[in-house]
Every structure is written in structure tokens, then in C-alpha cells.
Protein backbone atom coordinates (compact mmCIF):
# COMPACT_ATOMS: atom_id res chain seq x y z
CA UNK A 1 0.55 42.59 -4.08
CA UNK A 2 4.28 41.42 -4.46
CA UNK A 3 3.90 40.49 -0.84
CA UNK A 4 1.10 37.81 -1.61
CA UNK A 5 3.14 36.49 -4.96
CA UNK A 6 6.23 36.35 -2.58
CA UNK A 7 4.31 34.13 0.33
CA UNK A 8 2.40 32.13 -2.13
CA UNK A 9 5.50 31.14 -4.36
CA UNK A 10 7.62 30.23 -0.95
CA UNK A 11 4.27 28.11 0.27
CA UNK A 12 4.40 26.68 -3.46
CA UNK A 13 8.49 25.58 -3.00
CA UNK A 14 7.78 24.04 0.54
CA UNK A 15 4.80 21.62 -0.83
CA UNK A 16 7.01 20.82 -3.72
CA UNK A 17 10.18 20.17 -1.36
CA UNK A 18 8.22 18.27 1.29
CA UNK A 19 7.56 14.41 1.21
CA UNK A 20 5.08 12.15 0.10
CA UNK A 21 4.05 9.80 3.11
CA UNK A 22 3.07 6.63 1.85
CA UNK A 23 1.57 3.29 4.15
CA UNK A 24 4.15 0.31 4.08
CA UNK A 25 2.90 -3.24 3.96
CA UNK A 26 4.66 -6.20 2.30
CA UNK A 27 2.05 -8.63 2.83
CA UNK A 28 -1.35 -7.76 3.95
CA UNK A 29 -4.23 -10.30 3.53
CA UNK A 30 -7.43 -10.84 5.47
CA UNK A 31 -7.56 -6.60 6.15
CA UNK A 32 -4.26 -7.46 8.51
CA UNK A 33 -0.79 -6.19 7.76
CA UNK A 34 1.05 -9.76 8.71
CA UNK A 35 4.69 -8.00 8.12
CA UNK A 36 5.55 -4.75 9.13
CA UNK A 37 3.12 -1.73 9.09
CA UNK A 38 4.86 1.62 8.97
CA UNK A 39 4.54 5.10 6.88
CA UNK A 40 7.44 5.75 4.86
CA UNK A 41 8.62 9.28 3.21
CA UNK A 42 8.60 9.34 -0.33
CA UNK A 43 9.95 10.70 -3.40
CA UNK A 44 8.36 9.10 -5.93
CA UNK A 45 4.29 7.81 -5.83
CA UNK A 46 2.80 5.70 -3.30
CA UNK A 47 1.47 2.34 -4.79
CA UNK A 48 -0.75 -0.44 -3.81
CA UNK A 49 -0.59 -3.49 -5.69
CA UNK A 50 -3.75 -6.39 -5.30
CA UNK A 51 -3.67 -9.62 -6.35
CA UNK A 52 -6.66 -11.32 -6.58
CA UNK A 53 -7.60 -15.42 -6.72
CA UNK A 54 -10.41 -15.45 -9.23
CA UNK A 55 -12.61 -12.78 -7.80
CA UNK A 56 -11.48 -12.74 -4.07
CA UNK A 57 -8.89 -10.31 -3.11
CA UNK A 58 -5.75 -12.99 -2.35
CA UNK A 59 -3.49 -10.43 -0.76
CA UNK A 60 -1.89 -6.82 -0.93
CA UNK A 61 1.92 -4.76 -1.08
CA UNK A 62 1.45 -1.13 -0.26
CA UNK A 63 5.03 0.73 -0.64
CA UNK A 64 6.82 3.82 -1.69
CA UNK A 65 7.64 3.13 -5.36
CA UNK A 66 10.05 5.28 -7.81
CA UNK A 67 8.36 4.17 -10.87
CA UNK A 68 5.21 3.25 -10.22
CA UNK A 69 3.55 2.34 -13.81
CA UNK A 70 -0.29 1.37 -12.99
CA UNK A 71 -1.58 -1.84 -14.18
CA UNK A 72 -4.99 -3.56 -14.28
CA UNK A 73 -5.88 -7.47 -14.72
CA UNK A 74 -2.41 -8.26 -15.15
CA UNK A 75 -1.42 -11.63 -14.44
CA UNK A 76 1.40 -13.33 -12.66
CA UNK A 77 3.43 -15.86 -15.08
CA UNK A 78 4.78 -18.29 -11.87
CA UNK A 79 1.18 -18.69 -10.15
CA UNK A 80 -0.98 -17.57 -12.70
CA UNK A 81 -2.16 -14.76 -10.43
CA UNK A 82 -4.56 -11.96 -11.19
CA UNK A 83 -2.87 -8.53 -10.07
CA UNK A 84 -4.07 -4.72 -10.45
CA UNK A 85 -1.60 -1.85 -9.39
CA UNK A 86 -2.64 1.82 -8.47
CA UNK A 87 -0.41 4.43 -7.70
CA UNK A 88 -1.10 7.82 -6.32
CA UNK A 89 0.31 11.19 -4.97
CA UNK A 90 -1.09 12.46 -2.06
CA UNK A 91 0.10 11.73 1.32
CA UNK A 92 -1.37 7.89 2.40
CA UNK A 93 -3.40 7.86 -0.08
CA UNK A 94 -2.49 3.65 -0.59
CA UNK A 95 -4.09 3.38 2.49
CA UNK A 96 -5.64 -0.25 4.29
CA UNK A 97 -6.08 -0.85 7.84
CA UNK A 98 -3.12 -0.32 10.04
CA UNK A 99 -3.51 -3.02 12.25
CA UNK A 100 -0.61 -5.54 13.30
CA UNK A 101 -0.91 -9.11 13.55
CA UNK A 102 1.65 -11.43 14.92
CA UNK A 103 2.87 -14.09 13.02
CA UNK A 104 2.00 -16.67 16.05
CA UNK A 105 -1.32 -15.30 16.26
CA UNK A 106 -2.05 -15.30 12.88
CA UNK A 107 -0.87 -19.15 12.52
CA UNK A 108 -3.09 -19.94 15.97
CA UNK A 109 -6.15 -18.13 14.14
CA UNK A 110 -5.63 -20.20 10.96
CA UNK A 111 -5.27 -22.75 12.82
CA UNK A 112 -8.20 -23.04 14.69
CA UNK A 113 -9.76 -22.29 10.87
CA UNK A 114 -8.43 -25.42 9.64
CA UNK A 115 -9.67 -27.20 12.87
CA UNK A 116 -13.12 -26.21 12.57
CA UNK A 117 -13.52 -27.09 9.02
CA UNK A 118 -12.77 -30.53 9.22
């Protein structure tokens, strides 16, 4: 019996020592991360943050973040922006595709938008 409390209070210290891994994303819009994609350890709460034109998802940050204080239908004073903020605690639980776009890509793609719409 002590032998069970002793391995389940050591198993208990190493979850509570270990990490959070969290997804990294300063700017993702269009389900593409167009900055840097990574996982990042974490000591505090992983967080992803939406911002939203009207009803349409505009763009998204998903980071490691200290103080992570949720929000929902806040809104941006400079661009009058609709933003919601979740946070969470399990390991990439902020999650979103992975996938890395080049900038030059990405500007060819909208590109070839713009050129097809007019």
C-alpha cells in the first residue's frame, strides 16, 4: 500500500513539473499559419485569440501566455475589431492547422485572387 501512495505521488510531482506544449502562430488567417508555426513549452496556459470581421473569422494568434484572462465579443478600439480569447491547459490544446505558407506564395495566391475578380 505505501508502495502505490509512493509511485502515485512521484507520477503526481512529474505531471505537475513537466510543461505545457502549446501551438505558436502570430498570424494565421485563411486555415494557414503565414508567420512561424512552432510548439512552444509553457508555464502558464496556452491561448488562442480570434478576431472576427462581422461574422467571418478575420484572423488568429495562438501562443504561450502567462496570464491568459479569457474574453468573448470584445472589441478592438484602433480597428473596431471583434475579438474572442480562449485559453486552456492541456498540452496543444490551442490547436489550428500546422501548415506553412510562404510569404511569396501567399502574395502570388492573393494575387491571382485579386486578378480573377476583376
Amino acid at each position: 500500500m505505501k508502495l502505490l501512495l509512493s509511485v502515485s505521488l512521484v507520477i503526481g510531482a512529474l505531471a505537475l513539473v513537466s510543461s505545457l506544449k502549446c501551438n505558436t502562430c502570430t498570424f494565421r488567417a485563411m486555415s494557414f499559419c503565414w508567420t512561424s508555426s512552432s510548439t512552444q513549452d509553457c508555464n502558464g496556459n496556452c491561448s488562442l485569440t480570434k478576431t472576427f470581421l462581422g461574422q467571418t473569422s478575420f484572423f488568429s494568434t495562438q501562443k504561450c501566455d502567462s496570464n491568459c484572462v479569457p474574453t468573448n465579443a470584445s472589441t478592438d478600439n484602433v480597428f473596431s475589431l471583434q475579438y474572442t480569447k480562449t485559453c486552456c491547459l492541456t498540452d496543444l490544446c490551442n490547436g489550428g492547422n500546422s501548415a506553412k505558407v510562404s510569404l511569396s506564395l501567399g502574395l502570388g495566391v492573393f494575387l491571382m485572387w485579386l486578378l480573377k475578380a476583376m
